[in-house]
C-alpha atoms as a PDB file:
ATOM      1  CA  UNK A   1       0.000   0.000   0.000  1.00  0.00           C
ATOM      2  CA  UNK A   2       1.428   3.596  -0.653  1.00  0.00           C
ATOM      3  CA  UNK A   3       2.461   5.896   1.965  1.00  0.00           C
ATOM      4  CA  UNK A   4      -0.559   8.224   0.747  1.00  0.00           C
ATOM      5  CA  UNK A   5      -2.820   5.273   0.776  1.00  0.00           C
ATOM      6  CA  UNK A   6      -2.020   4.292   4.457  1.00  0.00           C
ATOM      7  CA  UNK A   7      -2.414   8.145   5.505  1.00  0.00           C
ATOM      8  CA  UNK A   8      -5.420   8.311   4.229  1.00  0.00           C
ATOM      9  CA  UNK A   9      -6.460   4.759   6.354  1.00  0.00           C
ATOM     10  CA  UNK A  10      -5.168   6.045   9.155  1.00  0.00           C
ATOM     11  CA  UNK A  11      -6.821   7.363  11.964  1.00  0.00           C
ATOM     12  CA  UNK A  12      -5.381  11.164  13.493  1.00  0.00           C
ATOM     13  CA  UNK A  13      -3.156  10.499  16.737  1.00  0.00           C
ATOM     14  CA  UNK A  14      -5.416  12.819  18.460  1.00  0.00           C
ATOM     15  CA  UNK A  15      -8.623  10.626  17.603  1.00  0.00           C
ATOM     16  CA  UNK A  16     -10.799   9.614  20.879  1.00  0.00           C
ATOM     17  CA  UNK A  17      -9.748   5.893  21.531  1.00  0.00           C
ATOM     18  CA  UNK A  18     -13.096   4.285  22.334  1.00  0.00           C
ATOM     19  CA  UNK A  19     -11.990   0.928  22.354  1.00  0.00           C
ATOM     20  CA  UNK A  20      -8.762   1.285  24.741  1.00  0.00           C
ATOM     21  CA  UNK A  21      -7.726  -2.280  23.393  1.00  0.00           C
ATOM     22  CA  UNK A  22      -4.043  -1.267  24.669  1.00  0.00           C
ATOM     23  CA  UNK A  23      -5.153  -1.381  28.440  1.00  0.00           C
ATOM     24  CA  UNK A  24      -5.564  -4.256  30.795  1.00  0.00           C
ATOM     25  CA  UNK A  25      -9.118  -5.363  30.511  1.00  0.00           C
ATOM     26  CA  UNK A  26      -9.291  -4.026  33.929  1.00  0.00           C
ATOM     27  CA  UNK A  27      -7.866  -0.935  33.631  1.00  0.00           C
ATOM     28  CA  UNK A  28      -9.945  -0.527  30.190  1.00  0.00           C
ATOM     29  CA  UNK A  29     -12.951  -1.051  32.505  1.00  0.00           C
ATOM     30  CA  UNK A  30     -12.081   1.721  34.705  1.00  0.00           C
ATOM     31  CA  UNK A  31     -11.135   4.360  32.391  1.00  0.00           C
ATOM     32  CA  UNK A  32     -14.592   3.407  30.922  1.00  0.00           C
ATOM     33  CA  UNK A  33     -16.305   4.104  34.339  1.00  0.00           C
ATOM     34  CA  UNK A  34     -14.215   7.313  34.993  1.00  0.00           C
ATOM     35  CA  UNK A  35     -15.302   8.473  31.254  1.00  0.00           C
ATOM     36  CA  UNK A  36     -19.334   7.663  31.717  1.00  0.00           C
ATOM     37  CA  UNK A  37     -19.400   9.412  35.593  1.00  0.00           C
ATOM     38  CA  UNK A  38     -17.489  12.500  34.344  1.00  0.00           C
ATOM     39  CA  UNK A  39     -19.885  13.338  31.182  1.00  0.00           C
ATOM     40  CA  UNK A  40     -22.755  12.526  34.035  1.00  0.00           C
ATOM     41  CA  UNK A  41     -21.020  14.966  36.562  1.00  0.00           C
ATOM     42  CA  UNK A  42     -20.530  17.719  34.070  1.00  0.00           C
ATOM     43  CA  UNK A  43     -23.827  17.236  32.184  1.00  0.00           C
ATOM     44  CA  UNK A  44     -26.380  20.209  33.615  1.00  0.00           C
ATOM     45  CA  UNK A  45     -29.429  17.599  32.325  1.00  0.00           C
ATOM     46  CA  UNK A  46     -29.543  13.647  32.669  1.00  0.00           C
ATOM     47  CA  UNK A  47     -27.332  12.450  30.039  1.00  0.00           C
ATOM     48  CA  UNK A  48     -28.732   9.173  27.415  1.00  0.00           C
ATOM     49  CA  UNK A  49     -27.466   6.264  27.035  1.00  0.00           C
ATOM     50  CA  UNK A  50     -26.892   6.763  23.278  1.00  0.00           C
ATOM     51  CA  UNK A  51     -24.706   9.679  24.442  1.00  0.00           C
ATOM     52  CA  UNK A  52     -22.737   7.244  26.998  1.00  0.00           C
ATOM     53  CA  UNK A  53     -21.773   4.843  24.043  1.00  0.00           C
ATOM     54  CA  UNK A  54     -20.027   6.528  22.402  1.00  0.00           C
ATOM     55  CA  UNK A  55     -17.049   7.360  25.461  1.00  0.00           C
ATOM     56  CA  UNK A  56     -16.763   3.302  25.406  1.00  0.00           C
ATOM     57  CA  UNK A  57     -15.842   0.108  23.492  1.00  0.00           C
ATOM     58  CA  UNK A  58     -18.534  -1.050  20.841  1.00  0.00           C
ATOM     59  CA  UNK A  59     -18.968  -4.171  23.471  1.00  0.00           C
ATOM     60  CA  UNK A  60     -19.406  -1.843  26.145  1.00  0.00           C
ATOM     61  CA  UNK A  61     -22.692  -2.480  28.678  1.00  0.00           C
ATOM     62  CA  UNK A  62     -23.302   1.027  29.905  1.00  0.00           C
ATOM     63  CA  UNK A  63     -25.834  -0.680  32.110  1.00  0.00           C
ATOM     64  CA  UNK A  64     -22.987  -2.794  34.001  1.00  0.00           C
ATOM     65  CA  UNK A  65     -20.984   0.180  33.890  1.00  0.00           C
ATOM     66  CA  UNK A  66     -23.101   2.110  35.879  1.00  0.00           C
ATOM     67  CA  UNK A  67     -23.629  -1.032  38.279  1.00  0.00           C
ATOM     68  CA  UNK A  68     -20.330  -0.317  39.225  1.00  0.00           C
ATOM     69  CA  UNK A  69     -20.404   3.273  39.590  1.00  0.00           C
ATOM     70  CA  UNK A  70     -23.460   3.763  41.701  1.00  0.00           C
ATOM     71  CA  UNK A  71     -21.275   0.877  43.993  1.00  0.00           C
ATOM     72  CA  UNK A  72     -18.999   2.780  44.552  1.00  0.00           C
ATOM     73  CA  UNK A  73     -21.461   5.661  45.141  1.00  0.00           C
ATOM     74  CA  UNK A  74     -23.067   3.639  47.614  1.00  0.00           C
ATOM     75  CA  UNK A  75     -21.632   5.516  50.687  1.00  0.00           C
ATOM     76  CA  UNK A  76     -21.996   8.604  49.000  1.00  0.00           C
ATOM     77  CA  UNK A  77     -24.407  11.404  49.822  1.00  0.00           C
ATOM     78  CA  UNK A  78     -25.278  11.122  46.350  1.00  0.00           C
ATOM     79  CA  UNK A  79     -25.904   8.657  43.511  1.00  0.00           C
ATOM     80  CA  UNK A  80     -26.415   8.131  39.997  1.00  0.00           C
ATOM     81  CA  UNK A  81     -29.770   7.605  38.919  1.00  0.00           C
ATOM     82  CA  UNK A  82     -32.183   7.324  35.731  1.00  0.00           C
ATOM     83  CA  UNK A  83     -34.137  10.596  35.356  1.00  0.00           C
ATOM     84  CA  UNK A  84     -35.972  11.828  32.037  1.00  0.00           C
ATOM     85  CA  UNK A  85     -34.786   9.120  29.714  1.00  0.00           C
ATOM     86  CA  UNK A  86     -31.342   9.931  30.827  1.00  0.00           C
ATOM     87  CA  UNK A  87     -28.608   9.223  34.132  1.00  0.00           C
ATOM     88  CA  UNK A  88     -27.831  11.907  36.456  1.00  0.00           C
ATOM     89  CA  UNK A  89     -25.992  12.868  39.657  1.00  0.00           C
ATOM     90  CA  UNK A  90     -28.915  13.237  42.598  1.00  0.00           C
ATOM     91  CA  UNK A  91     -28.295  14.104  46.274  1.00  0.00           C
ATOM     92  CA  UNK A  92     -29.645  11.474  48.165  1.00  0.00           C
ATOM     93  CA  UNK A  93     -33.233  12.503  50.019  1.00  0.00           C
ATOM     94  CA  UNK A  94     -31.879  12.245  53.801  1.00  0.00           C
ATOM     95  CA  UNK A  95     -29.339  14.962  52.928  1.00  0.00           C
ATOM     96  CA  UNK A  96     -32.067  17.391  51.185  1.00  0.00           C
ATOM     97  CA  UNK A  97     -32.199  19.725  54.692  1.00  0.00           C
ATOM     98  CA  UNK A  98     -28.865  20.260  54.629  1.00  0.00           C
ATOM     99  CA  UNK A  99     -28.613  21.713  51.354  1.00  0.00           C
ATOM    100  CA  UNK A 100     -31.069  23.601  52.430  1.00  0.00           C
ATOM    101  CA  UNK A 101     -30.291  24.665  55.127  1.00  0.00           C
ATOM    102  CA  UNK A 102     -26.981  25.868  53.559  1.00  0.00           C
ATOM    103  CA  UNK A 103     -28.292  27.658  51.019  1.00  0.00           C
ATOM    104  CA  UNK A 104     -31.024  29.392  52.922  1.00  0.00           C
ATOM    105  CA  UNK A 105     -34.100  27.912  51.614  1.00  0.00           C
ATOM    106  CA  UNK A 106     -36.887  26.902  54.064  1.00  0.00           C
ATOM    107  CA  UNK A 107     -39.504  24.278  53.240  1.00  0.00           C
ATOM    108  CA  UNK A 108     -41.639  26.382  51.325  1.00  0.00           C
ATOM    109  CA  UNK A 109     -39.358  28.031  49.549  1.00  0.00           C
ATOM    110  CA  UNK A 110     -38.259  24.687  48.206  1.00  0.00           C
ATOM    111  CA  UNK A 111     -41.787  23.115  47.263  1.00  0.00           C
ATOM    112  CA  UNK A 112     -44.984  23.373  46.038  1.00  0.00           C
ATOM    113  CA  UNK A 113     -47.928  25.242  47.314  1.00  0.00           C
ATOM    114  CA  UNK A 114     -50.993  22.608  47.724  1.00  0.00           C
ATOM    115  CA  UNK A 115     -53.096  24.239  44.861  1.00  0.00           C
ATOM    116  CA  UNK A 116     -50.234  23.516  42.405  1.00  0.00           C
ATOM    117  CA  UNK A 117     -49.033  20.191  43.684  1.00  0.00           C
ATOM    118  CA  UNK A 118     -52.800  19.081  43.229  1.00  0.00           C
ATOM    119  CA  UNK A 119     -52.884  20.731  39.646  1.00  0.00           C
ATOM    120  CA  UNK A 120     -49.484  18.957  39.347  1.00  0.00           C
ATOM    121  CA  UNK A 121     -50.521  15.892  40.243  1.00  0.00           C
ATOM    122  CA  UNK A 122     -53.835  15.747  38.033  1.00  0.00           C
ATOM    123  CA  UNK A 123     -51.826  16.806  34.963  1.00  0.00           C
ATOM    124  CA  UNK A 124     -49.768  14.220  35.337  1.00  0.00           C
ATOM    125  CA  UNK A 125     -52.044  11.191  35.822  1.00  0.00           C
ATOM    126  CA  UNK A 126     -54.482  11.848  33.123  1.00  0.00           C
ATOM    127  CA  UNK A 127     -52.727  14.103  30.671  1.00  0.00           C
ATOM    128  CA  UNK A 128     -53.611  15.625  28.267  1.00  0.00           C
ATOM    129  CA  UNK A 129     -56.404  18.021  30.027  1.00  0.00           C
ATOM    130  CA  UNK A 130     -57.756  21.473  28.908  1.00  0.00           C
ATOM    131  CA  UNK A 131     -58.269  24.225  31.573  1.00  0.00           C
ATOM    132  CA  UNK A 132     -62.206  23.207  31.830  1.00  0.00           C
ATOM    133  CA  UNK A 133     -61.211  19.551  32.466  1.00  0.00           C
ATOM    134  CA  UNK A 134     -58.770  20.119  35.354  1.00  0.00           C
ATOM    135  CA  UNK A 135     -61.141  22.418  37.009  1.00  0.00           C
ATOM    136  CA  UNK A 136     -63.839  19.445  37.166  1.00  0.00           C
ATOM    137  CA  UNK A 137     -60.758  17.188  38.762  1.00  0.00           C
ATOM    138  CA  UNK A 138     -60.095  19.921  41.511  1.00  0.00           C
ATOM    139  CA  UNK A 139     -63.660  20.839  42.187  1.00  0.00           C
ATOM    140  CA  UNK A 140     -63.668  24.229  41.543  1.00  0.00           C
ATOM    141  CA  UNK A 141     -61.939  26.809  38.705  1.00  0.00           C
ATOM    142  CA  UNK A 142     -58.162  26.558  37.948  1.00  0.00           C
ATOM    143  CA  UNK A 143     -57.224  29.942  37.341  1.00  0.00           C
ATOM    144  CA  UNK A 144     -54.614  30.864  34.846  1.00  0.00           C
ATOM    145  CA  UNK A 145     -52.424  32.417  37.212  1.00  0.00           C
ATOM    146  CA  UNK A 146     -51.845  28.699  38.728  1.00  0.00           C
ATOM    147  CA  UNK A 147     -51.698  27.384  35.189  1.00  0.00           C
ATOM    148  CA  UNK A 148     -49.104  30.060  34.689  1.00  0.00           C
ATOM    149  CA  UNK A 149     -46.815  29.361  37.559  1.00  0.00           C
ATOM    150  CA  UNK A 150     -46.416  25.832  36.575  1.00  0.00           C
ATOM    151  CA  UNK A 151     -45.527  26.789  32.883  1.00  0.00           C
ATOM    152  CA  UNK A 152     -43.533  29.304  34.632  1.00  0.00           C
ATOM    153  CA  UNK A 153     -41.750  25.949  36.530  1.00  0.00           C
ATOM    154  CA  UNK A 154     -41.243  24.393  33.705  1.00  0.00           C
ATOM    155  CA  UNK A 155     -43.625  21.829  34.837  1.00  0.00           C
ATOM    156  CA  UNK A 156     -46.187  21.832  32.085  1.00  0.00           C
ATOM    157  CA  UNK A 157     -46.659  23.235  28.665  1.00  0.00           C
ATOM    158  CA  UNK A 158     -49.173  23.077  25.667  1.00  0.00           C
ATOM    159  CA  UNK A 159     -50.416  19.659  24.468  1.00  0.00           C
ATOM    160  CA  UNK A 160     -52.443  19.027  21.396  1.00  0.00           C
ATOM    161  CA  UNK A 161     -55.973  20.763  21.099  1.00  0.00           C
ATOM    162  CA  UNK A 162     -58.907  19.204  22.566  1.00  0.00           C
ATOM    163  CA  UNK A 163     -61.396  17.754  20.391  1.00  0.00           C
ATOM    164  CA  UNK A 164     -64.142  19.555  21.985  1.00  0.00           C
ATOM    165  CA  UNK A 165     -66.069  22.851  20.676  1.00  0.00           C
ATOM    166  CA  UNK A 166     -63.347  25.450  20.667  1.00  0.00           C
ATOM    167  CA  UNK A 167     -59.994  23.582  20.469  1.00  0.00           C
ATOM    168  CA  UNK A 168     -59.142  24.641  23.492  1.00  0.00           C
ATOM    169  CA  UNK A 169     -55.468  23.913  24.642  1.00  0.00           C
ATOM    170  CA  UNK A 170     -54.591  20.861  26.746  1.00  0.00           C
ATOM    171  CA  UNK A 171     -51.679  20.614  29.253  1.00  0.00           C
ATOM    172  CA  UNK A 172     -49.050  17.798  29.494  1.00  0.00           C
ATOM    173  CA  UNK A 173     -45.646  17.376  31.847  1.00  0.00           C
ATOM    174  CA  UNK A 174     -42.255  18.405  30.951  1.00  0.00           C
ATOM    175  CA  UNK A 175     -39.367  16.508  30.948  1.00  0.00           C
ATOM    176  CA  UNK A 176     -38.156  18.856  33.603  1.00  0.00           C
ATOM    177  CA  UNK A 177     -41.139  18.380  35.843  1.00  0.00           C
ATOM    178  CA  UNK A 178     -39.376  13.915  35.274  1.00  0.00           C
ATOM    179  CA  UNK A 179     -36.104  15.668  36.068  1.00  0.00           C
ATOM    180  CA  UNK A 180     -37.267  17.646  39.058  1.00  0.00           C
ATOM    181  CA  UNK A 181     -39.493  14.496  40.257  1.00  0.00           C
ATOM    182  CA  UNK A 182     -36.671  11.702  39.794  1.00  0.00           C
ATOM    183  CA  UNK A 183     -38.906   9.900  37.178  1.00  0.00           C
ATOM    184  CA  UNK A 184     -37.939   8.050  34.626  1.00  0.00           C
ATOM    185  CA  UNK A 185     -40.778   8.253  32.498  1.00  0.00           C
ATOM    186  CA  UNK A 186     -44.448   8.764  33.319  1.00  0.00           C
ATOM    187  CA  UNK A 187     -44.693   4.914  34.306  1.00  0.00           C
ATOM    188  CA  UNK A 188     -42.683   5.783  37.256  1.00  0.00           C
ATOM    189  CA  UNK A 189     -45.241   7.583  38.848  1.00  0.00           C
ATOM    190  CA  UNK A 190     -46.999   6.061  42.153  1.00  0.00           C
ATOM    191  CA  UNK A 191     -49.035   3.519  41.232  1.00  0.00           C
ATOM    192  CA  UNK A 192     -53.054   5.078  41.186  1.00  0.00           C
ATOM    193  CA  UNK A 193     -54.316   2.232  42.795  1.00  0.00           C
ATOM    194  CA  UNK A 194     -52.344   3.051  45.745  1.00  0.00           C
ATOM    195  CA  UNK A 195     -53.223   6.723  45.921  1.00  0.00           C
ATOM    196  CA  UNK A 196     -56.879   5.643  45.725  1.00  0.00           C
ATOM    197  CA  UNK A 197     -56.022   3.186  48.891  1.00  0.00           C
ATOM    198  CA  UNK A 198     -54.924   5.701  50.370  1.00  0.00           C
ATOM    199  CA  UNK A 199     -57.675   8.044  49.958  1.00  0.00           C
ATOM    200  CA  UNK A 200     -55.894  10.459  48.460  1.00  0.00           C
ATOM    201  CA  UNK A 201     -57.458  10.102  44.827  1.00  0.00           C
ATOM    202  CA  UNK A 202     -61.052   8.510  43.682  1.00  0.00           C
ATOM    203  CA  UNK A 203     -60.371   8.610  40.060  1.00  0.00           C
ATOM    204  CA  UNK A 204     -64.126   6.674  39.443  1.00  0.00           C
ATOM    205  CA  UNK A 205     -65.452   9.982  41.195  1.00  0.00           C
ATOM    206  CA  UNK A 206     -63.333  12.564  39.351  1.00  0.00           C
ATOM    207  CA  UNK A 207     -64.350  10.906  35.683  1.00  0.00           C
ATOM    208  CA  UNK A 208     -67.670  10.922  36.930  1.00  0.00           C
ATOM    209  CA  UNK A 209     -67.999  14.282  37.898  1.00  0.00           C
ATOM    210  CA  UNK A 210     -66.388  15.859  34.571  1.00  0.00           C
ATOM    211  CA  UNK A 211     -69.657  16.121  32.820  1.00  0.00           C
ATOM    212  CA  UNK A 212     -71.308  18.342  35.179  1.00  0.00           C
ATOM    213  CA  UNK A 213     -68.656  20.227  36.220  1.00  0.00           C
ATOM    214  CA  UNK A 214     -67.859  21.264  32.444  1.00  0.00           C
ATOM    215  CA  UNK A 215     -70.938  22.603  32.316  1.00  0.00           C
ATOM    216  CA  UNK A 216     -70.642  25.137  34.730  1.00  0.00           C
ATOM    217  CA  UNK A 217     -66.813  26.431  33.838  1.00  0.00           C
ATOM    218  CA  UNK A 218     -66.554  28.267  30.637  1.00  0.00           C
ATOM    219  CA  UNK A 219     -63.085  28.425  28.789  1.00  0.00           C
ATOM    220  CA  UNK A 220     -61.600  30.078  26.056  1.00  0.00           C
ATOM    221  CA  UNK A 221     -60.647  27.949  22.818  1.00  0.00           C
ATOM    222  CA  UNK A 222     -57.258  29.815  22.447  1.00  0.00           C
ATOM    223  CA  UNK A 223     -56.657  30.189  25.922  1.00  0.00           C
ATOM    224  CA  UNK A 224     -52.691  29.301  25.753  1.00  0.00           C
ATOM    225  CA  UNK A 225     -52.351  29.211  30.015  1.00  0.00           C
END
């Protein structure tokens, strides 16, 4: 082959070695691990696993990889866990005062106020939901200001129009509220069942009661929230 030829084959010295076939399988192993928590670390929003694949050999399992890491994490105030479709770095719940506490937040600083939790909540159970469909959920009128603060959040935003007279707007979670929540995906949310147990949600009623209760709240077809 000519000298041109083999140039032209060859990869740049400065090319990213994925495969690291000149390391100990060991060591190859652990650069891997270092690789996949750094991009985590520095990442500002969970990171894919599409992403991850392509810091490691083609035979790679990020999923054993990160085995490993949240092991060693184990004693950590934090860990690495699955959030939006993604991994990411989370403090660990117990330690949630102290941070806190150290950057001068109180409780309800930190969280939600009831009415938007409950909006919250009902949004993301049976999503998607105009403004006249949440307000038969709750019992009483959402008002847009409540609507607004969640958008505001980055909680909620615009989901297809509604079928019904109008087009009205519905509302749908973010991946940030999945982020912000620790979810996965929506199927990581309590299970309903439970709630209802719990007495905390009678979905049977709240379907029920939609009919009626859309007849006495009025809403505008390009409300927007």
């Amino acid at each position: 082959m000519a000298l041109r030829d083999r140039e032209k084959t060859s990869p740049p010295k400065d090319a990213f070695d994925r495969e690291l076939l000149d390391l100990p399988a060991t060591a190859r192993w652990r650069e891997w691990m270092n690789r996949v928590e750094a991009v985590i670390f520095a990442a500002s929003e969970p990171v894919g696993v599409d992403v991850l694949q392509r810091l490691v050999g083609s035979d790679c399992s990020i999923e054993l990889l990160i085995e490993d890491i949240r092991e060693e994490l184990r004693m950590r105030p934090y860990d690495l866990v699955r959030v939006a479709g993604g991994f990411q770095h989370r403090t660990r719940p117990p330690y949630g005062s102290a941070i806190r506490a150290a950057s001068g937040m109180d409780e309800g600083t930190a969280g939600l106020s009831q009415a938007q939790a409950l909006l919250l909540m009902t949004i993301a159970y049976f999503q998607p939901l105009t403004r006249t469909e949440l307000s038969a959920f709750i019992g009483r009128e959402v008002s847009r200001d409540t609507i607004g603060q969640l958008r505001n959040a980055g909680f909620i935003t615009s989901g297809p129009r509604s079928p019904q007279p109008g087009a009205p707007y519905t509302y749908i979670t973010t991946d940030a509220f999945l982020r912000h929540f620790g979810f996965e995906t929506l199927r990581d949310l309590p299970d309903i069942e439970k709630l209802e147990d719990a007495g905390l949600l009678d979905k049977e009623k709240l379907l029920a009661d939609i009919p009626v209760a859309m007849e006495n709240v009025e809403e505008d077809g390009d409300e927007i929230g």
